[in-house]
C-alpha atoms as a PDB file:
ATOM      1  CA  UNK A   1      96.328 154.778  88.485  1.00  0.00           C
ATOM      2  CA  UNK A   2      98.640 152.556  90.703  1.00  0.00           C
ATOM      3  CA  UNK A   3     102.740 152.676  89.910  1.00  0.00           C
ATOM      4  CA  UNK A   4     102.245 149.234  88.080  1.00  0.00           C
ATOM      5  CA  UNK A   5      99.661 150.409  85.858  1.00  0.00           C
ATOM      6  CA  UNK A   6     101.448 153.838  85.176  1.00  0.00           C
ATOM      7  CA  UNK A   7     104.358 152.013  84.161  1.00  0.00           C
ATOM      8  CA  UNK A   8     102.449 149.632  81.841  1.00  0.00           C
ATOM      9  CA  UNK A   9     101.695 152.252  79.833  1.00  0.00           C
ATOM     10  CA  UNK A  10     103.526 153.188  76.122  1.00  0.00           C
ATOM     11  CA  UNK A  11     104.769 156.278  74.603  1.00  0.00           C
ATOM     12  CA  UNK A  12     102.245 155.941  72.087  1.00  0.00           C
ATOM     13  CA  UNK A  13      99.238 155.512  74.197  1.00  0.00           C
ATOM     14  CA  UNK A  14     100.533 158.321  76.355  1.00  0.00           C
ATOM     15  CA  UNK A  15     101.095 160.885  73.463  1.00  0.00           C
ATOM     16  CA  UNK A  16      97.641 159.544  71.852  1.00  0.00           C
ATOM     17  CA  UNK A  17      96.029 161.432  75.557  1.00  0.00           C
ATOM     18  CA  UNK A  18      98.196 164.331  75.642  1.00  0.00           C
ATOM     19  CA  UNK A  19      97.392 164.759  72.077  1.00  0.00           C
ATOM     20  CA  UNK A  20      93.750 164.193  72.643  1.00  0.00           C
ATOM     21  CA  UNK A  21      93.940 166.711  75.428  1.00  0.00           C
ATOM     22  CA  UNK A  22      95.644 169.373  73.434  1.00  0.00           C
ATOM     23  CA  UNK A  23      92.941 168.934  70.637  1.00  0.00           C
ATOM     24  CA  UNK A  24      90.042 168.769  73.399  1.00  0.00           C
ATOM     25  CA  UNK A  25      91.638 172.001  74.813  1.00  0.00           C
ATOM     26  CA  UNK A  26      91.551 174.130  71.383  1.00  0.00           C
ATOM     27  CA  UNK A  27      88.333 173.450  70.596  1.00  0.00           C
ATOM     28  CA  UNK A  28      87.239 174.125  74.525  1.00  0.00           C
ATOM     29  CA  UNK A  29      89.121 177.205  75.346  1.00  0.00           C
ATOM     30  CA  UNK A  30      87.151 179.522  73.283  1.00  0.00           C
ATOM     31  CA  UNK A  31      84.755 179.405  74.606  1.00  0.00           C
ATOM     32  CA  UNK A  32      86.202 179.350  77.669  1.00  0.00           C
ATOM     33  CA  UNK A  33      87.914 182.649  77.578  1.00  0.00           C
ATOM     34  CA  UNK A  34      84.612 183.932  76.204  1.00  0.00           C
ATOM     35  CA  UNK A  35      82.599 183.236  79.259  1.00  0.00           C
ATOM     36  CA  UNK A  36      86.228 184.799  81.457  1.00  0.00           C
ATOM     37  CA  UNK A  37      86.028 187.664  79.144  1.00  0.00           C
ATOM     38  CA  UNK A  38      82.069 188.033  79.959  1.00  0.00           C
ATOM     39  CA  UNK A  39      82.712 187.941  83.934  1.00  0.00           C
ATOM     40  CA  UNK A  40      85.463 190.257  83.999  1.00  0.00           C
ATOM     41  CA  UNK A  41      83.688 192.407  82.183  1.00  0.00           C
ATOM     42  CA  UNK A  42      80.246 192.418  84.345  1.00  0.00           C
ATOM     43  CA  UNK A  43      82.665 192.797  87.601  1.00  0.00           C
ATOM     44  CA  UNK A  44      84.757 195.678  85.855  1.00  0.00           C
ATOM     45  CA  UNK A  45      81.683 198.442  86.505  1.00  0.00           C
ATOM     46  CA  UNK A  46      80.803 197.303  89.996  1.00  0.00           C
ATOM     47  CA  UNK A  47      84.604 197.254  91.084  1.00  0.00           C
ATOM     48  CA  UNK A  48      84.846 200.756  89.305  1.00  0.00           C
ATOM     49  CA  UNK A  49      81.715 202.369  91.438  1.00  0.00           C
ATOM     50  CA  UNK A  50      82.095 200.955  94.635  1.00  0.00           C
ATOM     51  CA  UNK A  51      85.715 202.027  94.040  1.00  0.00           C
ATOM     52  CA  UNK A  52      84.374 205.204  93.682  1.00  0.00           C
ATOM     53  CA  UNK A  53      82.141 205.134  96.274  1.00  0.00           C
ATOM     54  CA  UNK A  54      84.516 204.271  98.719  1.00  0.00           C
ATOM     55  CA  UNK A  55      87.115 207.114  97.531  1.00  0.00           C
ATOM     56  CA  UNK A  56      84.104 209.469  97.895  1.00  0.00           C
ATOM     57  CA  UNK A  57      84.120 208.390 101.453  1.00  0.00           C
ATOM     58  CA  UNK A  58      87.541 208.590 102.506  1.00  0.00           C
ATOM     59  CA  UNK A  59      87.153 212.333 101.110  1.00  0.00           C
ATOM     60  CA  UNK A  60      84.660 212.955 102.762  1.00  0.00           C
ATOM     61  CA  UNK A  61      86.092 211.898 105.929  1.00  0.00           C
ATOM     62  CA  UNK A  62      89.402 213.355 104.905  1.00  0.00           C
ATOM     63  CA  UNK A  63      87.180 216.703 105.163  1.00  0.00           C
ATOM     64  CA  UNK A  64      85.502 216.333 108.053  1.00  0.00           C
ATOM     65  CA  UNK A  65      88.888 215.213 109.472  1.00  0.00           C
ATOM     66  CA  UNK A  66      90.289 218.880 108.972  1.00  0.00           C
ATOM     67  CA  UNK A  67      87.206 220.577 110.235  1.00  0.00           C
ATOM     68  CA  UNK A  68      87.470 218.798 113.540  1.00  0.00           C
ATOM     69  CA  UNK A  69      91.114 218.866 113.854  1.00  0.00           C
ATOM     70  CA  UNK A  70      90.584 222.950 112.874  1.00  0.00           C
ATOM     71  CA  UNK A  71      88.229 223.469 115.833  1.00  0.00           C
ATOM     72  CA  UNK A  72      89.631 221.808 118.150  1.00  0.00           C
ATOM     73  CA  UNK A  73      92.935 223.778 117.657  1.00  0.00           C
ATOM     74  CA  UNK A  74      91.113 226.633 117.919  1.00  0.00           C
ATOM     75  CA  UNK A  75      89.424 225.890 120.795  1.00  0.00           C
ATOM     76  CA  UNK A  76      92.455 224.506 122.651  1.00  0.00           C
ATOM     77  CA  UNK A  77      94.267 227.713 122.329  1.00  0.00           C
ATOM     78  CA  UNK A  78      90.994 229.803 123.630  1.00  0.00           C
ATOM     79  CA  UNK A  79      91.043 227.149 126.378  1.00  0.00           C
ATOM     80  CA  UNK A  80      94.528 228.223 127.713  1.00  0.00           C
ATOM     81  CA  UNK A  81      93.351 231.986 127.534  1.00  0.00           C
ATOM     82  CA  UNK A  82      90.417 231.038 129.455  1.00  0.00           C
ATOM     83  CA  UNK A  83      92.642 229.170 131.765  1.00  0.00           C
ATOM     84  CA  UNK A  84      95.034 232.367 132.277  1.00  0.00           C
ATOM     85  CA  UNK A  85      91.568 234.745 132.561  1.00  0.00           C
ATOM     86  CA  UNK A  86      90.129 232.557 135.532  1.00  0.00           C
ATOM     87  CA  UNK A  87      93.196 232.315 137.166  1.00  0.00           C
ATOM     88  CA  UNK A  88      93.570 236.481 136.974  1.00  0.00           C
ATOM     89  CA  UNK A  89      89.781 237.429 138.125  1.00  0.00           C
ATOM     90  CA  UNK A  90      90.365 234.493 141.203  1.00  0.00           C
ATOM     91  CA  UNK A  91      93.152 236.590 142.368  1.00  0.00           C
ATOM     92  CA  UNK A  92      91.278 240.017 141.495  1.00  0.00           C
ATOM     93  CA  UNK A  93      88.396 238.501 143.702  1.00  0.00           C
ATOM     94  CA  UNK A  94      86.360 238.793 140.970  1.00  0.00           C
ATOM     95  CA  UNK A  95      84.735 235.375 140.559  1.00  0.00           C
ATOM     96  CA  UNK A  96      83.777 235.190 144.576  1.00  0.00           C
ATOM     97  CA  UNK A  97      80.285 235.192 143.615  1.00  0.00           C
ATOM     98  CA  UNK A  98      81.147 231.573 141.145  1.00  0.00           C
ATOM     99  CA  UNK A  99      78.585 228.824 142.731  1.00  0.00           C
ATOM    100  CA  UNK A 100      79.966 225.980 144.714  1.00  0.00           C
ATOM    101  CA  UNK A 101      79.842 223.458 142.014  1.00  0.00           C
ATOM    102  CA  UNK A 102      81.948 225.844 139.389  1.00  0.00           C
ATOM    103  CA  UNK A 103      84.081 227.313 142.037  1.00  0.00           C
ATOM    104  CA  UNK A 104      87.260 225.194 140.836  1.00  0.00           C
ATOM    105  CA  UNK A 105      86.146 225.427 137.483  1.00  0.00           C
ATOM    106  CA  UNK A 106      86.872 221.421 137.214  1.00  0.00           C
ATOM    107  CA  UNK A 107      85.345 221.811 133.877  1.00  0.00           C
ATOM    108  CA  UNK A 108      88.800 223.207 131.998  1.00  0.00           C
ATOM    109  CA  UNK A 109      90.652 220.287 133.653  1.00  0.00           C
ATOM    110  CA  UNK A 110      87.825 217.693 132.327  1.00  0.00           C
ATOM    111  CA  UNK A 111      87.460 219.237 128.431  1.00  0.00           C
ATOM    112  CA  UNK A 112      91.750 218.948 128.682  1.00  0.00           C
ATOM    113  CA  UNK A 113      90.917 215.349 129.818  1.00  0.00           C
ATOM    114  CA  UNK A 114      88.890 214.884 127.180  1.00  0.00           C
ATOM    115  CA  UNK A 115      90.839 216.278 124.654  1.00  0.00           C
ATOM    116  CA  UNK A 116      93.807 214.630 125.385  1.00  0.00           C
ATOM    117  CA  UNK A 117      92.193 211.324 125.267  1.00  0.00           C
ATOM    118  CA  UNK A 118      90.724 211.772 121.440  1.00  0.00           C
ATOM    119  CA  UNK A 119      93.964 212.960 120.381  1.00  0.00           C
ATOM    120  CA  UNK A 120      96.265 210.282 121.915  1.00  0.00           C
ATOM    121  CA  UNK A 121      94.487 207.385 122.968  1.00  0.00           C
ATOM    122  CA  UNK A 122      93.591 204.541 120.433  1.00  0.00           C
ATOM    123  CA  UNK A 123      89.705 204.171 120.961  1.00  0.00           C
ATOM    124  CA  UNK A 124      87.102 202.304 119.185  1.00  0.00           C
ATOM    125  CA  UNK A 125      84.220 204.461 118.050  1.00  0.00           C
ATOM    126  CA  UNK A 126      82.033 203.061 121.375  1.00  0.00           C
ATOM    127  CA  UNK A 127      84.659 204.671 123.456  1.00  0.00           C
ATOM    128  CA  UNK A 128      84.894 207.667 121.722  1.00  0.00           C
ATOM    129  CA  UNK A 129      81.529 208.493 121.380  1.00  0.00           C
ATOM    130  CA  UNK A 130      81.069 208.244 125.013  1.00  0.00           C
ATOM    131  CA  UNK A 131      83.929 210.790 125.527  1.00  0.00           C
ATOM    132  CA  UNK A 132      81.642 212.983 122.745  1.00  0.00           C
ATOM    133  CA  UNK A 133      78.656 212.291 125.111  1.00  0.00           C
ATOM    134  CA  UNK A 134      80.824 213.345 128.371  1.00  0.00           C
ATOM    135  CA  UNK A 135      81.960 216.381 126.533  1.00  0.00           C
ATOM    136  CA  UNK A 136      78.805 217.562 125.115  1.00  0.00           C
ATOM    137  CA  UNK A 137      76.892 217.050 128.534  1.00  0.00           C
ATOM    138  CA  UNK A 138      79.995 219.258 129.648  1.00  0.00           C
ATOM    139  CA  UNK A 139      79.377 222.141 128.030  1.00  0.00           C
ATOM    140  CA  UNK A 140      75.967 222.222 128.241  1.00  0.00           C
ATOM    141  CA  UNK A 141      76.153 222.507 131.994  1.00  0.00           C
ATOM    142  CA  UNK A 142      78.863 225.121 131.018  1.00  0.00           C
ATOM    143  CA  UNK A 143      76.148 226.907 128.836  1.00  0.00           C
ATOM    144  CA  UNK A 144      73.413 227.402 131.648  1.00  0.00           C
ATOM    145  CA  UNK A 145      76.606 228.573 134.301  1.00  0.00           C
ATOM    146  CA  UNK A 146      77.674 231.093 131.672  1.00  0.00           C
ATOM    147  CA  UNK A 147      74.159 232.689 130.985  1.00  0.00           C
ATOM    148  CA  UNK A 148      73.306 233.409 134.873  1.00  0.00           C
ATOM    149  CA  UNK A 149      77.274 234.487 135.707  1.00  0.00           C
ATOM    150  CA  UNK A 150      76.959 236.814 132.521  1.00  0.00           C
ATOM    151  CA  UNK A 151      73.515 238.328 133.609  1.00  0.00           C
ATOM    152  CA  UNK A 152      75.047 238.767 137.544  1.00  0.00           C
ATOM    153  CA  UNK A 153      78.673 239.634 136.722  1.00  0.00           C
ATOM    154  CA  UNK A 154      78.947 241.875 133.731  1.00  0.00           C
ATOM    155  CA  UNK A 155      82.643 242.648 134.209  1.00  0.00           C
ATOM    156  CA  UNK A 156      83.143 239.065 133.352  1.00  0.00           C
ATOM    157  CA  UNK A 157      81.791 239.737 130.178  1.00  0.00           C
ATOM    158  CA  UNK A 158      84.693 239.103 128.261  1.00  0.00           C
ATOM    159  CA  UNK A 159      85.562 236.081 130.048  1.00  0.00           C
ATOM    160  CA  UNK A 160      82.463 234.720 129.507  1.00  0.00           C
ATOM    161  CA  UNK A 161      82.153 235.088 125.494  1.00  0.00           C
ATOM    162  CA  UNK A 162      85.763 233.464 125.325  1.00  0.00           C
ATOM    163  CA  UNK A 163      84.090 230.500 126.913  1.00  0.00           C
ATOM    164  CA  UNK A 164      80.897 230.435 124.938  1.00  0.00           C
ATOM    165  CA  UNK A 165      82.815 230.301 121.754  1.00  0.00           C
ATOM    166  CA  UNK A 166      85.380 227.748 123.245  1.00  0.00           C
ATOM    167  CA  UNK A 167      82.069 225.765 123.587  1.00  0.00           C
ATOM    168  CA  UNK A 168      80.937 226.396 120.242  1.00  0.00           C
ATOM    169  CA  UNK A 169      84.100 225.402 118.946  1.00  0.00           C
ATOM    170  CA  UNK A 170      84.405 222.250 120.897  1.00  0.00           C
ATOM    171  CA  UNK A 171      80.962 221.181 119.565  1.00  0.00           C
ATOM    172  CA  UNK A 172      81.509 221.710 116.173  1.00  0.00           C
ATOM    173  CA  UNK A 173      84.371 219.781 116.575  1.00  0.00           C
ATOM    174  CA  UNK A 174      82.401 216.836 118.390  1.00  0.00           C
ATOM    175  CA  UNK A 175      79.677 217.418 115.663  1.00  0.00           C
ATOM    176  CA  UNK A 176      82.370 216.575 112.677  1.00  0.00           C
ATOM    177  CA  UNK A 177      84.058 213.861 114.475  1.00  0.00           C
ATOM    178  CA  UNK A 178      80.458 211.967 114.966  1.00  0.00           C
ATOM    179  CA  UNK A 179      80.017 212.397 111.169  1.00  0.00           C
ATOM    180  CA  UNK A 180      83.193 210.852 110.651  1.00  0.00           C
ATOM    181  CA  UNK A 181      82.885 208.041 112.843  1.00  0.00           C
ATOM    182  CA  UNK A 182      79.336 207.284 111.044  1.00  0.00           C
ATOM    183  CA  UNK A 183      80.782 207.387 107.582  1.00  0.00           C
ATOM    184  CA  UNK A 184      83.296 205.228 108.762  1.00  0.00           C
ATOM    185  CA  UNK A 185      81.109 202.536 110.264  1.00  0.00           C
ATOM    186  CA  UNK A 186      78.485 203.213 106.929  1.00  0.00           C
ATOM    187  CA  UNK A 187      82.147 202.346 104.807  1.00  0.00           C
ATOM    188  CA  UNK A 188      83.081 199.084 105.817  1.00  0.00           C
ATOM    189  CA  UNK A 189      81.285 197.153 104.517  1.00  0.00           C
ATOM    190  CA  UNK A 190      81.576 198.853 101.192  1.00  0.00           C
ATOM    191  CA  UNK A 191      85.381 198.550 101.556  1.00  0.00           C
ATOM    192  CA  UNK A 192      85.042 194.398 102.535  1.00  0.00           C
ATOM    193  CA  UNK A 193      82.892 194.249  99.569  1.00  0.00           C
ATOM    194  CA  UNK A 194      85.611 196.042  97.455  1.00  0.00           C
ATOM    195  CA  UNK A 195      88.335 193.864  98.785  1.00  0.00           C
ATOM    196  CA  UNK A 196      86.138 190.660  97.613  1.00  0.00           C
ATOM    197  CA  UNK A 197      85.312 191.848  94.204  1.00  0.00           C
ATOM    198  CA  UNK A 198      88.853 192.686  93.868  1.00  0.00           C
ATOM    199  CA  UNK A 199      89.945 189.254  94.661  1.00  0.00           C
ATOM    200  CA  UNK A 200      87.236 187.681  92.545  1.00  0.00           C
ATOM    201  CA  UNK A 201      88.369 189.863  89.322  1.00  0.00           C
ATOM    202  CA  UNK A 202      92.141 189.076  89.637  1.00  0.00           C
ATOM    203  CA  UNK A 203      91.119 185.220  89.858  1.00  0.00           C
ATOM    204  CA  UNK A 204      89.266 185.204  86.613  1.00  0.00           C
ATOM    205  CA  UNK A 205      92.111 187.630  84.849  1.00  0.00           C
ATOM    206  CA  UNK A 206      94.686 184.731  86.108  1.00  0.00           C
ATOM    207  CA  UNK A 207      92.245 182.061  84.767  1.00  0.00           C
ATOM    208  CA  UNK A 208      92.018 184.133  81.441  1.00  0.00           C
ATOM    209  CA  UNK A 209      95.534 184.665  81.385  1.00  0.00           C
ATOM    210  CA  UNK A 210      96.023 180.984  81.563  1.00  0.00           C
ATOM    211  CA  UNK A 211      93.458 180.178  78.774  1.00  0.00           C
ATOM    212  CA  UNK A 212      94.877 182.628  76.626  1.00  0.00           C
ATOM    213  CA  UNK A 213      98.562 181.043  76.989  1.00  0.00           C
ATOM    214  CA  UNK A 214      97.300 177.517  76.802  1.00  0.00           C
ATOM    215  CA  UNK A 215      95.103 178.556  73.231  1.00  0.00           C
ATOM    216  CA  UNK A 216      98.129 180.288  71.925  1.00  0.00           C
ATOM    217  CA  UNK A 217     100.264 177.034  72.822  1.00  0.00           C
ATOM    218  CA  UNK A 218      97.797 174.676  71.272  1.00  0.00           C
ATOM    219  CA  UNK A 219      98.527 174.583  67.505  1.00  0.00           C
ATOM    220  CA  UNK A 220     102.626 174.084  68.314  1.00  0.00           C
ATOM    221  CA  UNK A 221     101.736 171.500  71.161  1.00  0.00           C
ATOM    222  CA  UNK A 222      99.353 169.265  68.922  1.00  0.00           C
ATOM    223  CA  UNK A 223     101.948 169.421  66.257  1.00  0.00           C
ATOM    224  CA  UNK A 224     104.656 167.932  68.520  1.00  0.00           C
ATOM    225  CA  UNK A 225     102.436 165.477  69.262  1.00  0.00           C
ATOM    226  CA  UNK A 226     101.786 164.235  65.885  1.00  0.00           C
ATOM    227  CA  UNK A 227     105.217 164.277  64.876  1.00  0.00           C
ATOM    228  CA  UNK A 228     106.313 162.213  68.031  1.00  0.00           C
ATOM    229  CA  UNK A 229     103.099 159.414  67.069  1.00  0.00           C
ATOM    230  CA  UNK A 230     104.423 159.648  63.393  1.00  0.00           C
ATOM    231  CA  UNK A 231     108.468 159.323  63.970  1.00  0.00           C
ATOM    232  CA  UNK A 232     108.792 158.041  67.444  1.00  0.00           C
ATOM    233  CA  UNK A 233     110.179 159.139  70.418  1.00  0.00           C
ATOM    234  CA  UNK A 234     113.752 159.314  69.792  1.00  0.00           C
ATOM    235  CA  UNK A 235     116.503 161.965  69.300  1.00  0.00           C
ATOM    236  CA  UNK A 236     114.709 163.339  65.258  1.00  0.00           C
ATOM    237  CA  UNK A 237     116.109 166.518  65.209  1.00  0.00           C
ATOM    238  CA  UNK A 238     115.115 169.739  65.057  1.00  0.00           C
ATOM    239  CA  UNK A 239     114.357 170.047  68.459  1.00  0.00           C
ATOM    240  CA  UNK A 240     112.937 167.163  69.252  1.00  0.00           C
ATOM    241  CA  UNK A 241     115.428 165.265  71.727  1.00  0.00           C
ATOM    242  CA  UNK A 242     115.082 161.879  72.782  1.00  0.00           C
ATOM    243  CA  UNK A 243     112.388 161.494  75.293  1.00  0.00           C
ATOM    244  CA  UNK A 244     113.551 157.765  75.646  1.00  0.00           C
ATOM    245  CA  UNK A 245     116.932 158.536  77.112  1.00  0.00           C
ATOM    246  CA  UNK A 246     116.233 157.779  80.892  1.00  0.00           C
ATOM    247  CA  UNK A 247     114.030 155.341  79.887  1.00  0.00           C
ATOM    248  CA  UNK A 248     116.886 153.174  78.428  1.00  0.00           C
ATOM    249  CA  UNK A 249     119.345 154.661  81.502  1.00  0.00           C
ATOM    250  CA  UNK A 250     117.113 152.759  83.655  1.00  0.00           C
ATOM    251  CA  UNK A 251     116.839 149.859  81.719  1.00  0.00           C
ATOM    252  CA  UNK A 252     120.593 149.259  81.266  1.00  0.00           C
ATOM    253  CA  UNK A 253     120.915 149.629  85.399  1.00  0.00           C
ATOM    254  CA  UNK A 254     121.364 152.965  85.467  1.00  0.00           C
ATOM    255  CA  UNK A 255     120.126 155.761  87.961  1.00  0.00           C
ATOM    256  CA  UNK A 256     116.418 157.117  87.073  1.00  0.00           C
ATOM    257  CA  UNK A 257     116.276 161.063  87.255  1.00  0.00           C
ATOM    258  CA  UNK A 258     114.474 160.735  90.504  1.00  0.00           C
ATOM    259  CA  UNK A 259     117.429 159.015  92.122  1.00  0.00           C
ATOM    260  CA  UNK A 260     119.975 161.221  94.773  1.00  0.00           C
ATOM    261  CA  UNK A 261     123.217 161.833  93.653  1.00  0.00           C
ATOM    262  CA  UNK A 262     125.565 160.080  96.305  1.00  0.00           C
ATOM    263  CA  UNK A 263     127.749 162.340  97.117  1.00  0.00           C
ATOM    264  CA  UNK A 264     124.376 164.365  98.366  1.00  0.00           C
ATOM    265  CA  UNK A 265     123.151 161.327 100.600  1.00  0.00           C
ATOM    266  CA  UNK A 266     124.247 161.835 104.034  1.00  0.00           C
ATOM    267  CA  UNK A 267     123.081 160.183 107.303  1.00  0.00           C
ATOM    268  CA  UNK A 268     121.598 162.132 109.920  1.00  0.00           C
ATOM    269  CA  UNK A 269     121.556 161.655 113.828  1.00  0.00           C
ATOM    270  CA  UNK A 270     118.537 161.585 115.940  1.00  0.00           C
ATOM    271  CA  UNK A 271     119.116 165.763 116.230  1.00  0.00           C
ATOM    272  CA  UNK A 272     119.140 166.197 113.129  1.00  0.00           C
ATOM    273  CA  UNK A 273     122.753 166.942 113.015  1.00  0.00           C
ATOM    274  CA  UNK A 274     125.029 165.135 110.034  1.00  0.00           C
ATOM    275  CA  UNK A 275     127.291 162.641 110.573  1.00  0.00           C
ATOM    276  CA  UNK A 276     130.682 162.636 109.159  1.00  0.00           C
END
């Protein structure tokens, strides 16, 4: 509707439609909260298990969390015994007989590496399962070097089961955190699915928040409505103020309620800046 036809239009034929509307409105919104009431609660069970599901998850992770963080304290403190034990049989001349490859025992300095990379470095769960990988390939070298220097060197005994349960440590470690990282990837999409049901329930609770308010509005609004089309549009009393009043402002050459006070009008230069 153009300005021109908007403004052809009488109090009585507008108050006729917004009484109309109120009356279409009572006898719709029923059955519109109904069908709300219906959807919200279908959605209220799935929202509550998958929920659950994903809090079952986080525990689980939560768990898994501890046991690697556990073992790989452990382990890190056997790893600076080990450390201090290789360094005391190199100067006793006891690890002479240590093949080529092992001989600087790069191995501590790479699991320290590695270690200090899971626990500091913000990695996605490609990068650190190939630090798992590196790790795990590691120690199983480790694991074959142990068996022969255990079986040739038996004063190195002791050294040798401090490293094979370092190892074991370190892999049950790895062996948590690849649990966790699969329960993690298995979990997002449960938790993108919980953020959309989420966001689909509180729409239809707004919606049947608004029906409700509208329904509960309806009786007071129609009668309003019909007193205004019965008694007119003027000041009638008992609350019902003259909806005329800026109508007849205008029409004796005064300012609409649309119109800027003066005093608020002020011209602006090309910066934006106010002139005085």
């Amino acid at each position: 509707m153009d300005s021109e036809a908007l403004l052809a239009v009488t109090p009585e034929e507008l108050a006729q439609a917004l009484l109309l509307r109120r009356q279409v409105l009572k006898e719709e919104l029923p059955n519109v909260i109904r069908t709300l009431e219906a959807e919200e609660e279908a959605l209220e069970p799935r929202m509550q298990r998958i929920v659950g599901s994903h809090q079952d998850s986080n525990e689980r992770v939560a768990q898994l969390k501890e046991k690697r963080n556990s073992a790989q304290k452990e382990a890190g403190s056997i790893l600076k015994s080990v450390r201090q034990a290789r360094d005391s049989l190199a100067e006793s001349g006891k690890m002479v007989n240590l093949d080529p490859d092992w001989k600087k025992e790069k191995l501590l300095d790479e699991l320290e590496q590695i270690e200090h990379s899971i626990q500091t470095s913000a990695l996605d769960h490609k990068s650190e399962r190939k630090l798992l990988d590196r790790r795990k390939k590691l120690l199983e070298q480790n694991e074959s070097w142990l068996k022969s220097r255990r079986d040739s060197n038996p004063e190195m005994a002791s050294f040798i089961d401090s490293r094979t349960k370092m190892n074991g440590l370190y892999k049950e470690a790895d062996k948590a955190h690849r649990s966790m990282l699969e329960i993690v990837e298995k979990a997002q999409p449960m938790y993108e699915k919980k953020v959309a049901l989420n966001a689909d329930l509180r729409e239809i609770r707004r919606q049947l928040d608004r029906a409700r308010e509208l329904l509960s509005q309806s009786d007071r609004a129609i009668a309003h409505w019909e007193r205004r089309l019965k008694d007119g549009f003027g000041d009638i009393g008992g609350g019902f103020p003259d909806l005329m009043a800026a109508n007849k402002r205008v029409s004796d050459g005064g300012r609409s309620s649309f119109a800027r006070n003066p005093k608020e009008k002020r011209s602006k230069g090309n910066d934006g800046g106010e002139k005085e």
